[in-house]
C-alpha atoms as a PDB file:
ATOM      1  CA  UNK A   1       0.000   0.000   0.000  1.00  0.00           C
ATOM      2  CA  UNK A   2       1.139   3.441  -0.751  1.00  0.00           C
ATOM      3  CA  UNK A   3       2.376   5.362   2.396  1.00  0.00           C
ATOM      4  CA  UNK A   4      -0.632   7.814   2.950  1.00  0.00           C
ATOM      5  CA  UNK A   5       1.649  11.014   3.417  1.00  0.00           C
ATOM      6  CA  UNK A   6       2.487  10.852  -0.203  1.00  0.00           C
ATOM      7  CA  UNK A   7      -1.287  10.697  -0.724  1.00  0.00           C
ATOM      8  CA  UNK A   8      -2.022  13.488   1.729  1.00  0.00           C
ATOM      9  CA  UNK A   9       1.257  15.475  -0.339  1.00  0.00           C
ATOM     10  CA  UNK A  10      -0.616  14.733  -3.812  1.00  0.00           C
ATOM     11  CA  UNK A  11      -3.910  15.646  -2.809  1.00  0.00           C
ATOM     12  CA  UNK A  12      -2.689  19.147  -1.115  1.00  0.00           C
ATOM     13  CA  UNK A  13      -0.509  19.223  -4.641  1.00  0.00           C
ATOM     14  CA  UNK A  14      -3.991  19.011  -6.965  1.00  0.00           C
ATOM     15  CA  UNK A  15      -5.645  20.917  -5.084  1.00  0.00           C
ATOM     16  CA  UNK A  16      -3.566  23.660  -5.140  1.00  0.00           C
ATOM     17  CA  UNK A  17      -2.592  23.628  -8.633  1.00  0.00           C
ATOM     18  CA  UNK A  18      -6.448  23.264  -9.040  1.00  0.00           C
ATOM     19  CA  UNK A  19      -7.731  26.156  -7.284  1.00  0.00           C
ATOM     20  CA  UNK A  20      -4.630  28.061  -8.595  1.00  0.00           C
ATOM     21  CA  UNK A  21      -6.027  27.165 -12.069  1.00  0.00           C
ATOM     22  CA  UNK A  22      -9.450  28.016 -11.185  1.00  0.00           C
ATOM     23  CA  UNK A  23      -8.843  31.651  -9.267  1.00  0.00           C
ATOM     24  CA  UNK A  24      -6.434  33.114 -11.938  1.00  0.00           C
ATOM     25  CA  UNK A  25      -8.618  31.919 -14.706  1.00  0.00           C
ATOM     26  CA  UNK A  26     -12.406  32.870 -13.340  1.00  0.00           C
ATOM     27  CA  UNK A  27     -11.596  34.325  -9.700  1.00  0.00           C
ATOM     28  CA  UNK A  28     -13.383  31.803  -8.406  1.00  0.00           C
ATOM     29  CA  UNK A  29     -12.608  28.740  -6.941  1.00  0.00           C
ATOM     30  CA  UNK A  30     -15.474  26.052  -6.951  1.00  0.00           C
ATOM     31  CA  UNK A  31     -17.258  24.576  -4.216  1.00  0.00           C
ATOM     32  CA  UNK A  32     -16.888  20.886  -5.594  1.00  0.00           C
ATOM     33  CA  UNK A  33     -13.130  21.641  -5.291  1.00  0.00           C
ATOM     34  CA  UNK A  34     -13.110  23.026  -1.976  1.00  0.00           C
ATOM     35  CA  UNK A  35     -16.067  19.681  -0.921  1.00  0.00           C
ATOM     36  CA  UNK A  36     -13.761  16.395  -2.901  1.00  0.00           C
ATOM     37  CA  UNK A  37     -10.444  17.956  -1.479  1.00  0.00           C
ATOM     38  CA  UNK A  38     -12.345  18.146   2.084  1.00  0.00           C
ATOM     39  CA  UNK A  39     -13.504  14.686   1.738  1.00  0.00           C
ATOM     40  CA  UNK A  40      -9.891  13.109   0.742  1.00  0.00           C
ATOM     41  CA  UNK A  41      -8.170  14.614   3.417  1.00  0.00           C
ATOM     42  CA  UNK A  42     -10.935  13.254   6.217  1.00  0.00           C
ATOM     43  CA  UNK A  43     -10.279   9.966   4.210  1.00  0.00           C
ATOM     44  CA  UNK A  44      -6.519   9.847   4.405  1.00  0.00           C
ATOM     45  CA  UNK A  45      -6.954  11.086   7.985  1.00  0.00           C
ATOM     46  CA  UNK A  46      -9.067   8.506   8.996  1.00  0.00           C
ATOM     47  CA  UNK A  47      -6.597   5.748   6.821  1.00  0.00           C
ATOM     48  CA  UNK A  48      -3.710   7.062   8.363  1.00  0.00           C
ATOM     49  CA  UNK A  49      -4.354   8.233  11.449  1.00  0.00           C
ATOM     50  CA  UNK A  50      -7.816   6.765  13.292  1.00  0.00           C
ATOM     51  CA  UNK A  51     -10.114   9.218  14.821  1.00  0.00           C
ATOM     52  CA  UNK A  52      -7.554  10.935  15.970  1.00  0.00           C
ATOM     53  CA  UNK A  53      -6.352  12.116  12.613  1.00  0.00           C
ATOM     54  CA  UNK A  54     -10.014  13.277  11.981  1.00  0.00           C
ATOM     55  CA  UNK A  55     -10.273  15.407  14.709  1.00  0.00           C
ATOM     56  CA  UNK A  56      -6.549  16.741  13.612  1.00  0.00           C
ATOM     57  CA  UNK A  57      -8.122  17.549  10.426  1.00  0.00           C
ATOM     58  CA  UNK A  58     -11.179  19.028  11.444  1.00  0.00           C
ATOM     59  CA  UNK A  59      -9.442  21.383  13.766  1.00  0.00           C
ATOM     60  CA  UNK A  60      -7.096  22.420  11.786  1.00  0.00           C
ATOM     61  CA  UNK A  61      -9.525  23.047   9.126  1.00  0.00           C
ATOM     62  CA  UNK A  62     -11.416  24.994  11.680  1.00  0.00           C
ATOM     63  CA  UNK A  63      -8.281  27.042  12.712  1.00  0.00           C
ATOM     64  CA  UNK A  64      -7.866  27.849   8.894  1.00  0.00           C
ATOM     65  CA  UNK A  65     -10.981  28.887   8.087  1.00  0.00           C
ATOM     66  CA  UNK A  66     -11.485  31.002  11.535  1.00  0.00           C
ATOM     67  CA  UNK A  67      -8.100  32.894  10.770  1.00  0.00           C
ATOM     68  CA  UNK A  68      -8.631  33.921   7.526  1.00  0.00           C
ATOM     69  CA  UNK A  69     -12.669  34.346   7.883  1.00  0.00           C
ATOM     70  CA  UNK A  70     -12.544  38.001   9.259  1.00  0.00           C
ATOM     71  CA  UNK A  71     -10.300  39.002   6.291  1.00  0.00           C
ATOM     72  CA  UNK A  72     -13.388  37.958   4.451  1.00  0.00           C
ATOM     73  CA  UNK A  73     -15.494  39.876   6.680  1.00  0.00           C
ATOM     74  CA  UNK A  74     -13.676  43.164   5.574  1.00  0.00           C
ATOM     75  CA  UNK A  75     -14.031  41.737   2.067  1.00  0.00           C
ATOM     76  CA  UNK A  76      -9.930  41.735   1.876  1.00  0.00           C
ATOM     77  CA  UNK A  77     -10.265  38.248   0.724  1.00  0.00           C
ATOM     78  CA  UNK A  78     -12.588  36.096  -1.158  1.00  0.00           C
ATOM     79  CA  UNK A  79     -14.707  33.070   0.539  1.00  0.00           C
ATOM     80  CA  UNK A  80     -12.805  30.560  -2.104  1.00  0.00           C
ATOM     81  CA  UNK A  81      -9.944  31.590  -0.287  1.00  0.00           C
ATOM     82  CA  UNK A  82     -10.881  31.273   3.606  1.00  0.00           C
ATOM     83  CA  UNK A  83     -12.193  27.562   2.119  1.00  0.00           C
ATOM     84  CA  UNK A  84      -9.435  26.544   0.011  1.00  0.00           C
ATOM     85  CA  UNK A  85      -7.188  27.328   3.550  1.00  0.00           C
ATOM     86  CA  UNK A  86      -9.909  25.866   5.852  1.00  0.00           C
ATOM     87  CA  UNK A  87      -8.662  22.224   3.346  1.00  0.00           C
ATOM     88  CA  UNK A  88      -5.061  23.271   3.679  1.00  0.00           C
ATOM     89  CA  UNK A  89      -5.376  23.371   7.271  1.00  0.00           C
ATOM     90  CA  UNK A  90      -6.810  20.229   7.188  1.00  0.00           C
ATOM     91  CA  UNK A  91      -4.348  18.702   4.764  1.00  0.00           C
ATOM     92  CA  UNK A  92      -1.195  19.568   7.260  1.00  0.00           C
ATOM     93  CA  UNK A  93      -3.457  19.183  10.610  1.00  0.00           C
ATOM     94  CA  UNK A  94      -3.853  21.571  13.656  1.00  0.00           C
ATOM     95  CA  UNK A  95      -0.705  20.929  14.962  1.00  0.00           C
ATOM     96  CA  UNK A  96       0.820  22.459  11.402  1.00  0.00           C
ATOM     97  CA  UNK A  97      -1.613  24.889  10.014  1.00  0.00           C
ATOM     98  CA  UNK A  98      -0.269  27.845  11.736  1.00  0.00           C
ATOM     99  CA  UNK A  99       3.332  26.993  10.387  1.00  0.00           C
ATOM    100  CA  UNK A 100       1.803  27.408   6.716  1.00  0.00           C
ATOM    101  CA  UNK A 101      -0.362  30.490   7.684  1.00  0.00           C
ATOM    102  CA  UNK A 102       2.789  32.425   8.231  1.00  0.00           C
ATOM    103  CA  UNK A 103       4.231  31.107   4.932  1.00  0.00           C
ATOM    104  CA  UNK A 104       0.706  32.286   3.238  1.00  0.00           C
ATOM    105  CA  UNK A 105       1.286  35.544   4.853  1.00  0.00           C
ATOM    106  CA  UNK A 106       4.506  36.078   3.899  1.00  0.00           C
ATOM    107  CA  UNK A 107       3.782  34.835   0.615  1.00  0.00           C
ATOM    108  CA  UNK A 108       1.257  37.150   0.472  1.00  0.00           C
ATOM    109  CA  UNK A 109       2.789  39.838   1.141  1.00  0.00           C
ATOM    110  CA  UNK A 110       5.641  39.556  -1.435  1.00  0.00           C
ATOM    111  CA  UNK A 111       3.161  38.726  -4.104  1.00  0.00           C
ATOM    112  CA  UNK A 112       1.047  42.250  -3.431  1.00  0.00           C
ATOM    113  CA  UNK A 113       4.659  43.920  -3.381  1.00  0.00           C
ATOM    114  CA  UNK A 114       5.527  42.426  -6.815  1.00  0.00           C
ATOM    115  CA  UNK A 115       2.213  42.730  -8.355  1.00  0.00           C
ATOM    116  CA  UNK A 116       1.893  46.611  -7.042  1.00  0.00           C
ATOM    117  CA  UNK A 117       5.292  47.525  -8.490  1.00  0.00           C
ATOM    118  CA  UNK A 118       4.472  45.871 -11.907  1.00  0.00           C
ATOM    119  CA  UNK A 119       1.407  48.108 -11.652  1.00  0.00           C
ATOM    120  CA  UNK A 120       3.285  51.013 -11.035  1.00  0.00           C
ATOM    121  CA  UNK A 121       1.002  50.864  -7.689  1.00  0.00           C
ATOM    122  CA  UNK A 122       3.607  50.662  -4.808  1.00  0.00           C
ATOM    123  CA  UNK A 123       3.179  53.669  -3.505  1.00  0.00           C
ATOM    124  CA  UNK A 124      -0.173  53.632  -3.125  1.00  0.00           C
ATOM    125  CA  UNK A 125      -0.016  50.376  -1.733  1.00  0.00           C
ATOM    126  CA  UNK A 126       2.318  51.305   1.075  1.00  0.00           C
ATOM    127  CA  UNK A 127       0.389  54.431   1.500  1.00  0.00           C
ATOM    128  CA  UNK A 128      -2.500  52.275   2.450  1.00  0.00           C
ATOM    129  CA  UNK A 129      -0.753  49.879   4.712  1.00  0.00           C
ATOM    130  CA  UNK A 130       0.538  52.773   6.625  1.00  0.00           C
ATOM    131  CA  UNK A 131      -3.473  54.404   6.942  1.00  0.00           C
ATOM    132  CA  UNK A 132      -4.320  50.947   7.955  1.00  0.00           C
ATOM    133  CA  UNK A 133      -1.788  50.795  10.582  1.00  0.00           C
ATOM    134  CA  UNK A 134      -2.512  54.300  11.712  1.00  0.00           C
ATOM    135  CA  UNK A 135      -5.959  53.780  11.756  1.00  0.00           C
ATOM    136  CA  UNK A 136      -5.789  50.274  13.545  1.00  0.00           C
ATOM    137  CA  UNK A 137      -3.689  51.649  16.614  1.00  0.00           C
ATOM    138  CA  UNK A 138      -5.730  55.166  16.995  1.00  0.00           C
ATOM    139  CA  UNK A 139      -9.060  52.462  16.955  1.00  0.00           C
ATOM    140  CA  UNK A 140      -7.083  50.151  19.521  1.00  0.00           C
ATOM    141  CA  UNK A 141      -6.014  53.470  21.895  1.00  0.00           C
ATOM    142  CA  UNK A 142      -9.392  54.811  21.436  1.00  0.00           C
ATOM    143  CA  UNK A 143     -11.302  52.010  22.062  1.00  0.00           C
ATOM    144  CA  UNK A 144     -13.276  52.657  19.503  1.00  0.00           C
ATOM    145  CA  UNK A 145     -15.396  50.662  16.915  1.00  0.00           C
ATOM    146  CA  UNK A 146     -14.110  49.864  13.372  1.00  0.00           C
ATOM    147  CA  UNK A 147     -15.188  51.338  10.702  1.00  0.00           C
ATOM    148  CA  UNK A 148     -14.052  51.195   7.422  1.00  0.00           C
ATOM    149  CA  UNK A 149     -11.421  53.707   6.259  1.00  0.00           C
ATOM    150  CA  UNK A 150     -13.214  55.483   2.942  1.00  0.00           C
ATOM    151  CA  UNK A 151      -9.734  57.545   2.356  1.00  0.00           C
ATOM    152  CA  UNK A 152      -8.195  53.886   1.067  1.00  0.00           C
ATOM    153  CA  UNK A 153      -8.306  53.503  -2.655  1.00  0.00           C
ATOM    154  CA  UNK A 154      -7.943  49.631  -3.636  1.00  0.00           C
ATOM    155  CA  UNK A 155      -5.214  49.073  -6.121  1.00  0.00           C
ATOM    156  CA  UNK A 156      -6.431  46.205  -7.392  1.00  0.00           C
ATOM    157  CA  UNK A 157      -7.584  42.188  -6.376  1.00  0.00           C
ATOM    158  CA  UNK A 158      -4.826  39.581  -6.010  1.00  0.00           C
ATOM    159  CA  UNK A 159      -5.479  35.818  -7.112  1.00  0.00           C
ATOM    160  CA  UNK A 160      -4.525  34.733  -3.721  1.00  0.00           C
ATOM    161  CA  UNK A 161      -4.761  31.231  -4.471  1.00  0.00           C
ATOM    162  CA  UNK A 162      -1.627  31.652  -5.665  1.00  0.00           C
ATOM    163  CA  UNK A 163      -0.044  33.003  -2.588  1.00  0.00           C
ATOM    164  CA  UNK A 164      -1.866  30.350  -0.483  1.00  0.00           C
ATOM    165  CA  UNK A 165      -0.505  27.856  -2.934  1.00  0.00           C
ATOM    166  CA  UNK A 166       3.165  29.403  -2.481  1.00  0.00           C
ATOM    167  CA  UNK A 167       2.853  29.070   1.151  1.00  0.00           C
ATOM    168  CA  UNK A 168       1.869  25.945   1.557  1.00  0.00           C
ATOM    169  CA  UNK A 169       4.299  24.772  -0.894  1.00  0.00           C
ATOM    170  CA  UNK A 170       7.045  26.373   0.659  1.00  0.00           C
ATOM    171  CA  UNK A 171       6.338  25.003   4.238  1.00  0.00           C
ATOM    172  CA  UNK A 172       5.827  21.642   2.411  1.00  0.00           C
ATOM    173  CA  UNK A 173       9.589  21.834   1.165  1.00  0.00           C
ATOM    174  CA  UNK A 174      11.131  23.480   4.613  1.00  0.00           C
ATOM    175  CA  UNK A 175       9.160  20.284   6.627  1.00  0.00           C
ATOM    176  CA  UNK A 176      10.456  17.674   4.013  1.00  0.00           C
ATOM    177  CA  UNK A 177      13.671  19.332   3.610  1.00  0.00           C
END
């Protein structure tokens, strides 16, 4: 029988390549995706792993989803997104899915960098992360409720499939050396 971390590693692999596929072609990544890839790595939990590796995958599905969902809530990010990381999370299990958050965050990061200076929108950009900042510690001083800053001009929507992708590949290669 095949060892099931190879299966785990080519399901994460499709599924990112997938939803890559998907996001920079329609923006979208589809629910059947987000539902099969779900549904394989409960399976290859439960093969490998008992209960136990259920529950690891549930939770950290759970803590991928519920760390992404409120940049969804301040539409920063799409729902395909928060879902395609809620299956990440539950790909690598609780006891990883921060590890590959960071990565997505850094990745990211360097991808709205490269994108913004291809755009000839960098300095907007880092104008907007510095009114964000601003605005984020005057709200935490203050005490006061958030409310979206008007004064912040988008420049422009970032596949971030890709960067989730990026990340998770790049923690895959760092844990397998």
């Amino acid at each position: 029988m095949m060892n099931l971390d190879w299966i785990r590693a080519a399901v994460l692999l499709t599924t990112l390549a997938v939803a890559v596929w998907q996001d920079v072609r329609g923006r979208r990544i589809a629910n059947g995706l987000v539902v099969l890839a779900a549904s394989c790595a409960l399976l290859v939990a439960l093969l490998h792993d008992g209960s136990a590796g259920v529950w690891m995958a549930l939770t950290g599905g759970l803590l991928g989803l519920v760390v992404l969902l409120p940049l969804y809530a301040m539409r920063a990010m799409g729902a395909g997104d928060v879902k395609l990381m809620a299956v990440v999370g539950m790909l690598v299990g609780a006891n990883n899915v921060f590890s590959v958050l960071l990565a997505v965050f850094v990745a990211g990061g360097v991808l709205a960098l490269v994108v913004a200076a291809y755009h000839r929108t960098l300095e907007r950009l880092l104008g907007n992360v510095r009114a964000m900042g601003l605005a984020t510690v005057l709200r935490l001083i203050s005490a006061a409720p958030a409310e979206p800053d008007v004064s912040i001009r988008s420049v422009g929507q970032l596949p971030y499939a890709i960067a989730i992708a990026t990340g998770s590949l790049a923690w895959l290669f760092w844990k397998n050396g």
